[in-house]
C-alpha atoms as a PDB file:
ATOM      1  CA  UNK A   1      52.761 -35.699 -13.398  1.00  0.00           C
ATOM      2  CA  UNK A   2      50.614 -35.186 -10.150  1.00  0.00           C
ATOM      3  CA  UNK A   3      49.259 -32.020  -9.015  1.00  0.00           C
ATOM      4  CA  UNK A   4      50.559 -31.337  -5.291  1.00  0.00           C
ATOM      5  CA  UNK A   5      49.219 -30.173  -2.384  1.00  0.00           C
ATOM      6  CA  UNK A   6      49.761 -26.433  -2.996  1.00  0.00           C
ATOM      7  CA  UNK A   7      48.894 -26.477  -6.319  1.00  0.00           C
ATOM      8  CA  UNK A   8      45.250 -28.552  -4.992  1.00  0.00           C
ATOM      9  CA  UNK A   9      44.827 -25.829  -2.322  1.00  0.00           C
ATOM     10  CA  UNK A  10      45.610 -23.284  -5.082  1.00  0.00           C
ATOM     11  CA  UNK A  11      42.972 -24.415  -7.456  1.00  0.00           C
ATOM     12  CA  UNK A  12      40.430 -24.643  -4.831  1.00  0.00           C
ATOM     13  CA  UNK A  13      41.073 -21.066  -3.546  1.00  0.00           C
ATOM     14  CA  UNK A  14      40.675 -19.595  -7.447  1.00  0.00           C
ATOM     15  CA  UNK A  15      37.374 -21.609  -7.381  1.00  0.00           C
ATOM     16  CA  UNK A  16      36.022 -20.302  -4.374  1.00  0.00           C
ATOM     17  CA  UNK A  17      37.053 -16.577  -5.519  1.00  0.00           C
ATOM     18  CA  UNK A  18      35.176 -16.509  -8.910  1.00  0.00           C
ATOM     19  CA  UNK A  19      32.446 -18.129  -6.907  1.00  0.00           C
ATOM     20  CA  UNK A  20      32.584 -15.085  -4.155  1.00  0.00           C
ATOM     21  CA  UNK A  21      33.073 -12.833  -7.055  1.00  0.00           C
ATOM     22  CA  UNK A  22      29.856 -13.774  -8.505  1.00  0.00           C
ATOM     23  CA  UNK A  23      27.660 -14.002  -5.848  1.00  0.00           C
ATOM     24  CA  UNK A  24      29.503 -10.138  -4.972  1.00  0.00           C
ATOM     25  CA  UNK A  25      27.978  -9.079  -8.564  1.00  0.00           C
ATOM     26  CA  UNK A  26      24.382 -10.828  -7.816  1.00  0.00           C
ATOM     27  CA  UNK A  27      24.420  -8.338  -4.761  1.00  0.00           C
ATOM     28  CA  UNK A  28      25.297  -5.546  -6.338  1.00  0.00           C
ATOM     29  CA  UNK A  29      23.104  -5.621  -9.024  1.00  0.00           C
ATOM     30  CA  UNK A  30      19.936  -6.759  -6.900  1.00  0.00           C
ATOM     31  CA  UNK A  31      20.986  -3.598  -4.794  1.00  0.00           C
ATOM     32  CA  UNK A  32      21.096  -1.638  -8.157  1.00  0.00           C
ATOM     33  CA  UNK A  33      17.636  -3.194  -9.300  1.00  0.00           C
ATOM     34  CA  UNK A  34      15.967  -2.350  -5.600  1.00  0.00           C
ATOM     35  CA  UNK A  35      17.230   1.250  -5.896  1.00  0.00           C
ATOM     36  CA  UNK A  36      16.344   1.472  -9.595  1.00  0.00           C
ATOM     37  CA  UNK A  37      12.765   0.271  -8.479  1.00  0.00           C
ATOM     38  CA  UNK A  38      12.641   2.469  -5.941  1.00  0.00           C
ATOM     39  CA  UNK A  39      13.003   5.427  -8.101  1.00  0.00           C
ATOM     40  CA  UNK A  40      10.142   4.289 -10.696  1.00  0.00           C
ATOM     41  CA  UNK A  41       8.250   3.781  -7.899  1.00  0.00           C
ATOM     42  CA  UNK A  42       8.337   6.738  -5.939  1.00  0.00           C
ATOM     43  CA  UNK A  43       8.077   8.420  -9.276  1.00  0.00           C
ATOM     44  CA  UNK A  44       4.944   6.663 -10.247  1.00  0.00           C
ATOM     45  CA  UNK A  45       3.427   7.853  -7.043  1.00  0.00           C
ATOM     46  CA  UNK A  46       4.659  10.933  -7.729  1.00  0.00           C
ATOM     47  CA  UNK A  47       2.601  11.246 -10.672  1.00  0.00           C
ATOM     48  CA  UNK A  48      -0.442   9.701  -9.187  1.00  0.00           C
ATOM     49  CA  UNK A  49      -0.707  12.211  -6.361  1.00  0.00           C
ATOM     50  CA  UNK A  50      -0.406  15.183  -8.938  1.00  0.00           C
ATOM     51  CA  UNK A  51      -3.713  13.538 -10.128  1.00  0.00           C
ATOM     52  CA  UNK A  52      -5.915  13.515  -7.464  1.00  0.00           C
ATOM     53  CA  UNK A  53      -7.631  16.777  -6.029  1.00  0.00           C
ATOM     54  CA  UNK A  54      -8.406  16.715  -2.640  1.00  0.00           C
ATOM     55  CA  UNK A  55     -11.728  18.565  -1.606  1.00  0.00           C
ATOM     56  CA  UNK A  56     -13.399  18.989   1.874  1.00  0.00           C
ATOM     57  CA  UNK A  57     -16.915  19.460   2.874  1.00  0.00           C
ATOM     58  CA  UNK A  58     -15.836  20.721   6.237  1.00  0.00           C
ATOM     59  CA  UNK A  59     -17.152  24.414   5.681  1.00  0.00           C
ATOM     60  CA  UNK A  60     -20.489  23.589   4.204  1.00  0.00           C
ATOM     61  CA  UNK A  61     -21.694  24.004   7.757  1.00  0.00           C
ATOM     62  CA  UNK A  62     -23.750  20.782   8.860  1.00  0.00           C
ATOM     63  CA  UNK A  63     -21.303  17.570   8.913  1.00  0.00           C
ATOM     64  CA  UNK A  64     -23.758  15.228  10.968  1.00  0.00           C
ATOM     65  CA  UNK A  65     -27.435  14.835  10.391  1.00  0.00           C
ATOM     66  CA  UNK A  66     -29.746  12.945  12.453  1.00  0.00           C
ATOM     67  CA  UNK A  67     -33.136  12.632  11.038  1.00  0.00           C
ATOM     68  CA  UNK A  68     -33.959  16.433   9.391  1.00  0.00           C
ATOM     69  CA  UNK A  69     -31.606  18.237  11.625  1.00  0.00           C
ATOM     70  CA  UNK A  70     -27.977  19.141  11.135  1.00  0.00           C
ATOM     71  CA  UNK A  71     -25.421  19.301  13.552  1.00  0.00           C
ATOM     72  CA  UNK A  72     -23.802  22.657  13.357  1.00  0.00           C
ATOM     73  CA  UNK A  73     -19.994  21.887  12.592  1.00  0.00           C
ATOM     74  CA  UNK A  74     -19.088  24.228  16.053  1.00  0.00           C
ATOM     75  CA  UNK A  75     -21.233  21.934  18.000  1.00  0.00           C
ATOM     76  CA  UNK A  76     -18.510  19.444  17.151  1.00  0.00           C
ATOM     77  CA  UNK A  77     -15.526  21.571  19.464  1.00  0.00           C
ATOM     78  CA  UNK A  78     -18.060  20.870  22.709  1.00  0.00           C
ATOM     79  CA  UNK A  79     -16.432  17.791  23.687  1.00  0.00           C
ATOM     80  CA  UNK A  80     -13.347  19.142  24.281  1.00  0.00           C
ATOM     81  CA  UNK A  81     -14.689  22.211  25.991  1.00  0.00           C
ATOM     82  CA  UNK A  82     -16.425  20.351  28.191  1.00  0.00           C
ATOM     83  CA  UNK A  83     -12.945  18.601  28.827  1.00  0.00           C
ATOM     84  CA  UNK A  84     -10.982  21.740  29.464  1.00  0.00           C
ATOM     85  CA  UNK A  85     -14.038  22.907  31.884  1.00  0.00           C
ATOM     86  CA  UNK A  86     -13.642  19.495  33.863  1.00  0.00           C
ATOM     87  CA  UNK A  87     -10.233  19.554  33.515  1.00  0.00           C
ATOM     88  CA  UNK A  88     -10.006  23.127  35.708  1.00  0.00           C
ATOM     89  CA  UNK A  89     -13.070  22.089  38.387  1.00  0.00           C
ATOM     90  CA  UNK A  90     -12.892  18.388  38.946  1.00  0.00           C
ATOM     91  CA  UNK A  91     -10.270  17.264  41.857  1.00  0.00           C
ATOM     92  CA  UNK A  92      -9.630  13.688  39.817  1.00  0.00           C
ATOM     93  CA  UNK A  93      -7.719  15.422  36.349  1.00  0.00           C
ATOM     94  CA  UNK A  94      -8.103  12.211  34.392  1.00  0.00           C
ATOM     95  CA  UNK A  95     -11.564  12.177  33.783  1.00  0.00           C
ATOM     96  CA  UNK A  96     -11.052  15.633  32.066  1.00  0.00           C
ATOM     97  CA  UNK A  97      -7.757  14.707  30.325  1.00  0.00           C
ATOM     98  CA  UNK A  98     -10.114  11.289  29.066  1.00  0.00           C
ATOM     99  CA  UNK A  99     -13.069  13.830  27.620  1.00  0.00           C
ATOM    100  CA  UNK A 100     -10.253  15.755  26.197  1.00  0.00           C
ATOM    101  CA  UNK A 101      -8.716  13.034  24.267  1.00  0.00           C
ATOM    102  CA  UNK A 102     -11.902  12.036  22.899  1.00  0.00           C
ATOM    103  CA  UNK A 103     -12.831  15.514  21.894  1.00  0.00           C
ATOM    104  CA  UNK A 104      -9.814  15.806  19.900  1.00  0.00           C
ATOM    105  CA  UNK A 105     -10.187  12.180  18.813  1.00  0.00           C
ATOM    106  CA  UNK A 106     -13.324  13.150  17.717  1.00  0.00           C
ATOM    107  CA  UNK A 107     -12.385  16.250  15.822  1.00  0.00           C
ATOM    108  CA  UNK A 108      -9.695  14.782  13.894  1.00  0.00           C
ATOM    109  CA  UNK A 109     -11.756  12.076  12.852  1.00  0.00           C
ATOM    110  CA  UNK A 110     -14.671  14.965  11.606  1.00  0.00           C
ATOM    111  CA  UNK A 111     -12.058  16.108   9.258  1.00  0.00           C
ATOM    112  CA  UNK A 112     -10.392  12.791   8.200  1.00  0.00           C
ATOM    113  CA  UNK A 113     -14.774  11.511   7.135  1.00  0.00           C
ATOM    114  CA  UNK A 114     -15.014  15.061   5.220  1.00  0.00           C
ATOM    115  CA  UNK A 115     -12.048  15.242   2.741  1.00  0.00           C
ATOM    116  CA  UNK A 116     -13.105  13.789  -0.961  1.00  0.00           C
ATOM    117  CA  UNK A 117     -10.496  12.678  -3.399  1.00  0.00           C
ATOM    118  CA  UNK A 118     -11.352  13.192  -6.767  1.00  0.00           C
ATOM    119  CA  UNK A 119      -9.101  12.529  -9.885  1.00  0.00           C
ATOM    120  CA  UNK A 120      -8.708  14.608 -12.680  1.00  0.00           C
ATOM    121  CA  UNK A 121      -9.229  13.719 -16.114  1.00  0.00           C
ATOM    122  CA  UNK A 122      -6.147  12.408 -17.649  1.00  0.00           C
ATOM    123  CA  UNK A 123      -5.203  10.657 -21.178  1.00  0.00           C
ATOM    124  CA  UNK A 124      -4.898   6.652 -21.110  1.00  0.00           C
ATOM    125  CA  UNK A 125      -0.971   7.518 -21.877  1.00  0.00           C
ATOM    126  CA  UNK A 126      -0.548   9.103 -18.612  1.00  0.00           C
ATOM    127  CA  UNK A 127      -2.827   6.796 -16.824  1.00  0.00           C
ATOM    128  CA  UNK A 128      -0.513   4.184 -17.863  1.00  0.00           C
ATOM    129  CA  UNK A 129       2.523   5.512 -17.349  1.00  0.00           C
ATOM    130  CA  UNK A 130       1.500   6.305 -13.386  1.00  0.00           C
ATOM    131  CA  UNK A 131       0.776   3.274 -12.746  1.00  0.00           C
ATOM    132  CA  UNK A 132       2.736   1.187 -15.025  1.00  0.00           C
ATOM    133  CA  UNK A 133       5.631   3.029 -13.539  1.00  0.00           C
ATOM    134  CA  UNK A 134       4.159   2.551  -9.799  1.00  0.00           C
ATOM    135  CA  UNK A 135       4.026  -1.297 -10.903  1.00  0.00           C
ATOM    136  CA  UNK A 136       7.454  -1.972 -12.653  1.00  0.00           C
ATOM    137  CA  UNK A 137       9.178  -0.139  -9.440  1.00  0.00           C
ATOM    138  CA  UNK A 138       6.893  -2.482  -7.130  1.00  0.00           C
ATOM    139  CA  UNK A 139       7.837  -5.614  -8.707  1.00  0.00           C
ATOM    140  CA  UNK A 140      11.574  -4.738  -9.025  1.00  0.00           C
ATOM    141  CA  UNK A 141      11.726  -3.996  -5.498  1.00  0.00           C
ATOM    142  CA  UNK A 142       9.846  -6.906  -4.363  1.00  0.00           C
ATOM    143  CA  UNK A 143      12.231  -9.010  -6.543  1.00  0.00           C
ATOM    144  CA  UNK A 144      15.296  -7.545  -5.249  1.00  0.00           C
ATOM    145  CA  UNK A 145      13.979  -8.006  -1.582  1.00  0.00           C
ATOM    146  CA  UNK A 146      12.400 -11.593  -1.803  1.00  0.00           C
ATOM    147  CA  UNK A 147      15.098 -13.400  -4.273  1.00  0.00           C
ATOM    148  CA  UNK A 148      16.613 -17.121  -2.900  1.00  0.00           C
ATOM    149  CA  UNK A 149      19.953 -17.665  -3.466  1.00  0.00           C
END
């Protein structure tokens, strides 16, 4: 007895459904495994921020020092008054809008060079678990992102 044409075509269809069907699951559970390592990961993070103190040494009143003298922290602002000053006299506004860029430039990078991280003391159980937990989400994620087919 010989299969005909339908029942060929008919065969071949199933075929390619359970095929679709798993390849749908694959997705779906590489989308579940991303998310999933998302979560550890973002919690690991979590955990390793709640560890570290951030300090400044903005307010201990010299930042620079060049040879034995200090630069007083205020003398740090005079780049951008000098800005605003040129920016109200001069006829040609972008050399005061330039000095005022760089003054701010310069500020935010004063206070970016004087912040100290320092981490608290923790057990090895929580050390660990922050970053074992920062690391299993990484590597799920990374698998779920960078699998071939």
């Amino acid at each position: 007895m010989s299969k005909s044409k339908y029942d060929k075509e008919l065969e071949k269809a199933y075929k390619d459904l359970k095929e679709m069907n798993k390849e749908s699951k694959k997705a779906r559970n590489d989308l579940l495994n991303f998310f999933i390592g998302l979560l550890m990961f973002g919690g690991g993070l979590f955990l390793i921020f709640q560890n570290a103190q951030v300090t400044s040494t903005w307010g201990s009143g010299y930042f620079y020092h060049i040879g034995s003298w200090g630069v007083p922290n205020g003398l740090i602002l005079l780049p951008l008054i000098i800005g605003v000053i040129m920016l109200f006299m001069m006829d040609r506004k972008i050399f005061g809008w330039i000095v005022i860029a760089l003054g701010v430039i310069f500020i935010l990078l004063t206070i970016i060079m004087s912040v100290r991280i320092v981490w608290r003391t923790t057990s090895v159980y929580m050390f660990v678990l922050m970053f074992g937990l920062a690391a299993a989400g990484a590597g799920l994620m990374l698998r779920a992102l960078f699998r071939t087919k």
